[in-house]
Protein backbone atom coordinates (compact mmCIF):
# COMPACT_ATOMS: atom_id res chain seq x y z
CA UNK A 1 139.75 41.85 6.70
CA UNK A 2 139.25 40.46 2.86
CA UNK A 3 138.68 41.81 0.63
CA UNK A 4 141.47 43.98 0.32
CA UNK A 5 143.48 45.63 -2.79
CA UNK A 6 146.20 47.29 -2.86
CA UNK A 7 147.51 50.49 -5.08
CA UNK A 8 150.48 50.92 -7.40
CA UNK A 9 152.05 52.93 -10.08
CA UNK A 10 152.35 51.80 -13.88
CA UNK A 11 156.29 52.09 -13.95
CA UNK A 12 156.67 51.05 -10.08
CA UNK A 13 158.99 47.70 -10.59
CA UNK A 14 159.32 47.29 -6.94
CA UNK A 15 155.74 47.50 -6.41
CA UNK A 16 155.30 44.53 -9.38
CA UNK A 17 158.08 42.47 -7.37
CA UNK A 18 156.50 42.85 -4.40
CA UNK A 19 152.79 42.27 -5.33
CA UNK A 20 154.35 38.78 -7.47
CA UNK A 21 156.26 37.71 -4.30
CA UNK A 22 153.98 38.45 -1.47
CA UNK A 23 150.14 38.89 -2.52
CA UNK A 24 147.78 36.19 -2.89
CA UNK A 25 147.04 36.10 -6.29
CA UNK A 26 143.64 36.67 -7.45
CA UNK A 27 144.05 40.26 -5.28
CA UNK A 28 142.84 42.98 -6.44
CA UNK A 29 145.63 45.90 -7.61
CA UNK A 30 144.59 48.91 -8.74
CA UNK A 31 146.87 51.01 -11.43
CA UNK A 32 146.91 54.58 -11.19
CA UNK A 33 146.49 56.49 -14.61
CA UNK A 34 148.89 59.24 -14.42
CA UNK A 35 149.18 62.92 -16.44
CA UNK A 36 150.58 62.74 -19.33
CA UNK A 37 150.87 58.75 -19.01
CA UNK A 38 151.38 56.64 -22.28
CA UNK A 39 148.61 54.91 -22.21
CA UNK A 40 150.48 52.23 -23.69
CA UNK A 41 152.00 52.25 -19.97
CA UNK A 42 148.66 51.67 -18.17
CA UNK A 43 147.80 48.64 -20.65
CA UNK A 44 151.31 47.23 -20.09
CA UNK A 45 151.27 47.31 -16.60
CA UNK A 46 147.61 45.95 -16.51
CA UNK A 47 148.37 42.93 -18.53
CA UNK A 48 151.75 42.10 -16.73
CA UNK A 49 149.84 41.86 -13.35
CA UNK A 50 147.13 39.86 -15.48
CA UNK A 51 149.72 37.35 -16.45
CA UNK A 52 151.09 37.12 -13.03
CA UNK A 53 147.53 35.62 -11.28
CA UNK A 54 146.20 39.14 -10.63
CA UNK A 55 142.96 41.00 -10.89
CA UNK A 56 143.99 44.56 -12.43
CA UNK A 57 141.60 47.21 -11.91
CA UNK A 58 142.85 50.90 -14.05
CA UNK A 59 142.02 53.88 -13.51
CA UNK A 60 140.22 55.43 -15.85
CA UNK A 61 140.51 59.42 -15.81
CA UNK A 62 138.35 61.33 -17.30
CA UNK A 63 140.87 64.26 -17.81
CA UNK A 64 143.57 62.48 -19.01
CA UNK A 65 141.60 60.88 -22.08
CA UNK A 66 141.69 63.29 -25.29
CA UNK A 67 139.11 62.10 -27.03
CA UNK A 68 136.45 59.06 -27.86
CA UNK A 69 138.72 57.36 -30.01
CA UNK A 70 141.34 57.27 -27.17
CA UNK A 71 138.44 55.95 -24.92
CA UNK A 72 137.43 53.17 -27.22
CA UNK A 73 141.05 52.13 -27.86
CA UNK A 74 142.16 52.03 -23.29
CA UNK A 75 138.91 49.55 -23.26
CA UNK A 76 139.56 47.39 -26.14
CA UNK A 77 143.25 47.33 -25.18
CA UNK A 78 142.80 47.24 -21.60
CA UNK A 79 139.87 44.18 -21.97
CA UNK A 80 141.58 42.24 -24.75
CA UNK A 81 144.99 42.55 -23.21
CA UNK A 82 144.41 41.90 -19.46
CA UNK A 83 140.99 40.72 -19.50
CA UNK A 84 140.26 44.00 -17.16
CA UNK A 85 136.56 43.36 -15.48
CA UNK A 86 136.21 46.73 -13.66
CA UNK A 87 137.78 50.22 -13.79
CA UNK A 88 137.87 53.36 -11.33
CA UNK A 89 136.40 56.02 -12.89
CA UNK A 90 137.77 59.50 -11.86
CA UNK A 91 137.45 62.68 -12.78
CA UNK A 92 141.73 63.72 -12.06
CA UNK A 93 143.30 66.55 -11.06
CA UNK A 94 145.00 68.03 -13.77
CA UNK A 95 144.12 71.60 -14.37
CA UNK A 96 142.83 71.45 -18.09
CA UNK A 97 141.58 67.97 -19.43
CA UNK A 98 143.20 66.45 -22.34
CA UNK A 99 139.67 66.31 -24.17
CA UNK A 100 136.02 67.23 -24.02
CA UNK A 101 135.81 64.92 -20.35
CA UNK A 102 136.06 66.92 -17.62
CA UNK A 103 134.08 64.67 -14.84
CA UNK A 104 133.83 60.83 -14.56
CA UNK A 105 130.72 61.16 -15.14
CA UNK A 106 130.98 62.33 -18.76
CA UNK A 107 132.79 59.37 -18.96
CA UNK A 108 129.79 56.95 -17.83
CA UNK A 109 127.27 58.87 -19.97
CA UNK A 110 129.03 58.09 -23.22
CA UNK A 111 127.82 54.42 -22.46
CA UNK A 112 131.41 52.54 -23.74
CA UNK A 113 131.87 50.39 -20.99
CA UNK A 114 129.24 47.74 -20.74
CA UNK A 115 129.83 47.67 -24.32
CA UNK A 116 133.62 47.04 -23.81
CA UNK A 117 132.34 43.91 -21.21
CA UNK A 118 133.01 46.17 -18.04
CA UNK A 119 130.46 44.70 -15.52
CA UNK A 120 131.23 46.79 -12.19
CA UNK A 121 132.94 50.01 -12.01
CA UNK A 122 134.52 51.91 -8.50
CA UNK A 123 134.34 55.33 -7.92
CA UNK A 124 136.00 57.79 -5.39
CA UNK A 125 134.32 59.31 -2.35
CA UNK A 126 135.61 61.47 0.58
CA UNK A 127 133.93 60.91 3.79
CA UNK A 128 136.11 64.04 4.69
CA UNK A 129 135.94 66.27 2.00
CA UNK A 130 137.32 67.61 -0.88
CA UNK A 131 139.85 70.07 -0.37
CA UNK A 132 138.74 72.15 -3.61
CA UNK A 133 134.62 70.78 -4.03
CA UNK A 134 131.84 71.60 -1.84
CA UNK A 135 130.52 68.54 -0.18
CA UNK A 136 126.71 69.32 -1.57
CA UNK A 137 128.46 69.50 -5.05
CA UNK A 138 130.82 66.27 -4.19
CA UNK A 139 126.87 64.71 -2.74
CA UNK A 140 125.12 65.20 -6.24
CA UNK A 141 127.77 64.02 -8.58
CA UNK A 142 128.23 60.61 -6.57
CA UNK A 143 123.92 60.61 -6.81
CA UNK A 144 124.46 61.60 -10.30
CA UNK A 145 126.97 58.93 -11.71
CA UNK A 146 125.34 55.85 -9.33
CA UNK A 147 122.05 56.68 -11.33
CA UNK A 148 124.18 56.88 -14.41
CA UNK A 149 125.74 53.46 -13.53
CA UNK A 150 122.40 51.94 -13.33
CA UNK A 151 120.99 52.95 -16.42
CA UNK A 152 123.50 50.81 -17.54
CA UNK A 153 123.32 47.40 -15.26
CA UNK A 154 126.54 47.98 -14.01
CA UNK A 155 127.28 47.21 -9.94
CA UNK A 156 129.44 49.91 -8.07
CA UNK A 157 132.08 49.18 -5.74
CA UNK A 158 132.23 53.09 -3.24
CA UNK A 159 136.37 53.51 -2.10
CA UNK A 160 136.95 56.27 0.05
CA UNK A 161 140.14 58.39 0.37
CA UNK A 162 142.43 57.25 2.85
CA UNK A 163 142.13 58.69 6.50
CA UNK A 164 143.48 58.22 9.70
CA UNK A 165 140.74 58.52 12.15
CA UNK A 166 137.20 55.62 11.59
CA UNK A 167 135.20 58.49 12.58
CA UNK A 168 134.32 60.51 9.96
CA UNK A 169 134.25 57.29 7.43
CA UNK A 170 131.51 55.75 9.97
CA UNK A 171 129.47 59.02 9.72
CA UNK A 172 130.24 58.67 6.14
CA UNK A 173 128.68 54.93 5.25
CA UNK A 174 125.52 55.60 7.61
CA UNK A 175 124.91 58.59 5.95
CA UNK A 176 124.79 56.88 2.97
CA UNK A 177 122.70 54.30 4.06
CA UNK A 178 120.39 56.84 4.91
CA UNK A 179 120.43 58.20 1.86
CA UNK A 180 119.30 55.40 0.25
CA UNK A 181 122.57 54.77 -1.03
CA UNK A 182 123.64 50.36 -1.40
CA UNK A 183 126.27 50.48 -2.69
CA UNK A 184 129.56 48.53 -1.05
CA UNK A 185 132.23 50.49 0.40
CA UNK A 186 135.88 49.80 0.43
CA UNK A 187 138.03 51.95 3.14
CA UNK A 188 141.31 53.95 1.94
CA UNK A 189 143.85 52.93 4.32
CA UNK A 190 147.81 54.39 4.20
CA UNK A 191 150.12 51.87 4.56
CA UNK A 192 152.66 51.51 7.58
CA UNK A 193 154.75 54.39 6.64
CA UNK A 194 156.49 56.86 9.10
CA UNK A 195 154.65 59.63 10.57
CA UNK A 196 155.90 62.86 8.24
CA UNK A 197 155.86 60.63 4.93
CA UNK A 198 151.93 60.05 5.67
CA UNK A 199 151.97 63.73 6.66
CA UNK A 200 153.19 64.88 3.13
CA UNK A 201 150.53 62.40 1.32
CA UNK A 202 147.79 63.37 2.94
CA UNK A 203 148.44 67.33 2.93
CA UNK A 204 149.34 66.46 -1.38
CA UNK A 205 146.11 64.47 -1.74
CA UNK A 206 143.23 66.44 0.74
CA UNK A 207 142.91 64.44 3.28
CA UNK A 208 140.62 66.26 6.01
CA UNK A 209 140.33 66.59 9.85
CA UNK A 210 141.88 63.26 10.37
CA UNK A 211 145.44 63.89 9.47
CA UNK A 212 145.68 66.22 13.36
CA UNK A 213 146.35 62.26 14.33
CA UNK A 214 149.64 62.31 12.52
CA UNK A 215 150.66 66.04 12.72
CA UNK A 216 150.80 65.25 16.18
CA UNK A 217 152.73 62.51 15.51
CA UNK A 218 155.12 64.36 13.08
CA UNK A 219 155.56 67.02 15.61
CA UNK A 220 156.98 64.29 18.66
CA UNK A 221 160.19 63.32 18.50
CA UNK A 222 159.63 60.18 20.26
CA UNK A 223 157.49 59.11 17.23
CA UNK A 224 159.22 59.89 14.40
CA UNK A 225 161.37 56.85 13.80
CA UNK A 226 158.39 54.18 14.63
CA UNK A 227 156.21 53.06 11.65
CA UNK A 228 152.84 54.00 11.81
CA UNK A 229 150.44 51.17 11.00
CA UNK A 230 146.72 51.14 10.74
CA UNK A 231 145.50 48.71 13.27
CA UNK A 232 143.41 50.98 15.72
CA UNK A 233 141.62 52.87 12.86
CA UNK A 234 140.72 48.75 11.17
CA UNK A 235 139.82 47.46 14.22
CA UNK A 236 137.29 49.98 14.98
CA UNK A 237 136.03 49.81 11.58
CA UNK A 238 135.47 46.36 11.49
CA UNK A 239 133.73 46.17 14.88
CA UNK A 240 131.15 48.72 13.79
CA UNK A 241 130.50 46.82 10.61
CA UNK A 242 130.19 43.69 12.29
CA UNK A 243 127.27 45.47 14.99
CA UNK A 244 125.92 47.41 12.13
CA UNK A 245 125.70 45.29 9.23
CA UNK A 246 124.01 47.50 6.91
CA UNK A 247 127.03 49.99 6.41
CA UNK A 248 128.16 47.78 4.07
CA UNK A 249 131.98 48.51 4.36
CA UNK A 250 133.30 45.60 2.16
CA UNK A 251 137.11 45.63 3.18
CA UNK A 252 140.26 47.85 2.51
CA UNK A 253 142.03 49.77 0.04
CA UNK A 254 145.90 50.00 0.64
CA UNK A 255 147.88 53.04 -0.39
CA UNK A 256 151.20 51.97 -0.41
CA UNK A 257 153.25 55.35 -0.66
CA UNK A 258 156.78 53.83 -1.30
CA UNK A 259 156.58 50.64 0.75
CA UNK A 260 154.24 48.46 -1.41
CA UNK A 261 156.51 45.21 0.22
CA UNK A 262 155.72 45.89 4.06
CA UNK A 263 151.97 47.02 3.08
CA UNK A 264 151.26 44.25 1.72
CA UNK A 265 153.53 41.74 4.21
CA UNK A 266 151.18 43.87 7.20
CA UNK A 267 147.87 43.31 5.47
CA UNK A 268 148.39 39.46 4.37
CA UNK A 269 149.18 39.14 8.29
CA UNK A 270 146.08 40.70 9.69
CA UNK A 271 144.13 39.00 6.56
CA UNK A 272 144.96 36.01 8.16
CA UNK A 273 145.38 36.69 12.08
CA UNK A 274 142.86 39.04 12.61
């Protein structure tokens, strides 16, 4: 199952106790750039998992960032303090950007990050949708910033939103294969969570046809105490990249959602055991 990395909130202190006590270090852990976030907070948090044997990996939202100046200062900060490598670039969600970027890829034109020493970046995609951007639209941005990304020698790591169902991410990867498209992909997987709290998540952040799994689930009363965990949907997943090796699905991306401990106690398990 490696790699995997796992995602967590600047100010989350059980996440940090968690990731220190259970992950291997040298994991990936991605920190989530929040509106109207400090940045201060994002560089903290990056650093502290730094120090602690980790491999931080911000995200870097476009409409959160007011300006170039604030730009140039995250990267210096967020390179000199915790020796960052890569970033997620996204474009966010919050109705009117801080600054002149509104997309991530305004972000890669401006050309900062190889100068800042960023050498790979990750950006979103949604096998299912978008639940507010036509999929042609969501189709030529990706096009748009991997030829953006190459301009400027820097490798791309694909992570898909999390789902519930390996269908429509399979359809996903060989349709970008097809498309000419090389880059790695790294699946969005919830953590084991009950039914209704993965409900709630995935109605909050779009996730598509998939989620009839767990509205079923929500809806049976037999199910509703028992943790969901994500075995079926990784199973399948790794069994059609190991027939189909040129899907390129490189691994998993753990949402924690409020249980960052028995994430990441499940996925070291099945890291190991298969």
């Amino acid at each position: 199952m490696t790699p995997y990395s796992l995602e967590v909130t600047p100010k989350d202190a059980e996440a940090f106790e968690a990731v220190e006590r259970l992950l291997p270090t040298s994991t990936e852990v991605f920190v989530a750039d929040l509106p109207d976030q400090e940045p201060d907070l994002l560089i903290e948090a990056c650093a502290r998992y730094r120090r602690a044997g980790f491999r931080p990996v911000p995200h870097l939202v476009a409409r959160n960032i007011d300006g170039v100046d604030k730009l140039c200062f995250l990267l210096s900060r967020l390179v000199g303090d915790a020796k960052v490598e890569r970033v997620l670039v996204l474009g966010g969600d919050r109705a009117e950007p801080a600054g002149p970027f509104n997309a991530a890829l305004d972000l890669l034109e401006i050309g900062m990050l190889p100068e800042h020493g960023i050498q790979t970046i990750a950006l979103a995609c949604f096998p299912e949708g978008h639940p507010s951007i036509p999929a042609d639209t969501l189709q030529r941005a990706l096009e748009a910033k991997l030829a953006a990304a190459a301009r400027q020698g820097l490798q791309v790591l694909l992570i898909s939103q999390f789902l519930f169902e390996p269908g429509p991410l399979l359809g996903y990867a060989r349709s970008l294969r097809a498309a000419g498209i090389a880059a790695p992909l790294r699946v969005g997987v919830a953590g084991p969570a009950d039914p209704e709290t993965l409900l709630r998540f995935g109605n909050e952040l779009g996730v598509g046809s998939s989620k009839w799994v767990l509205q079923a689930k929500a809806a049976d009363p037999r199910e509703r105490t028992l943790d969901r965990k994500p075995t079926t949907l990784m199973r399948t997943i790794l069994k059609a990249q190991a027939s189909e090796p040129g899907l390129r699905i490189e691994g998993f991306h753990f949402f924690a959602f409020g249980s960052p401990a028995a994430t990441i106690v499940w996925a070291d398990h099945h890291s190991r055991t298969g």
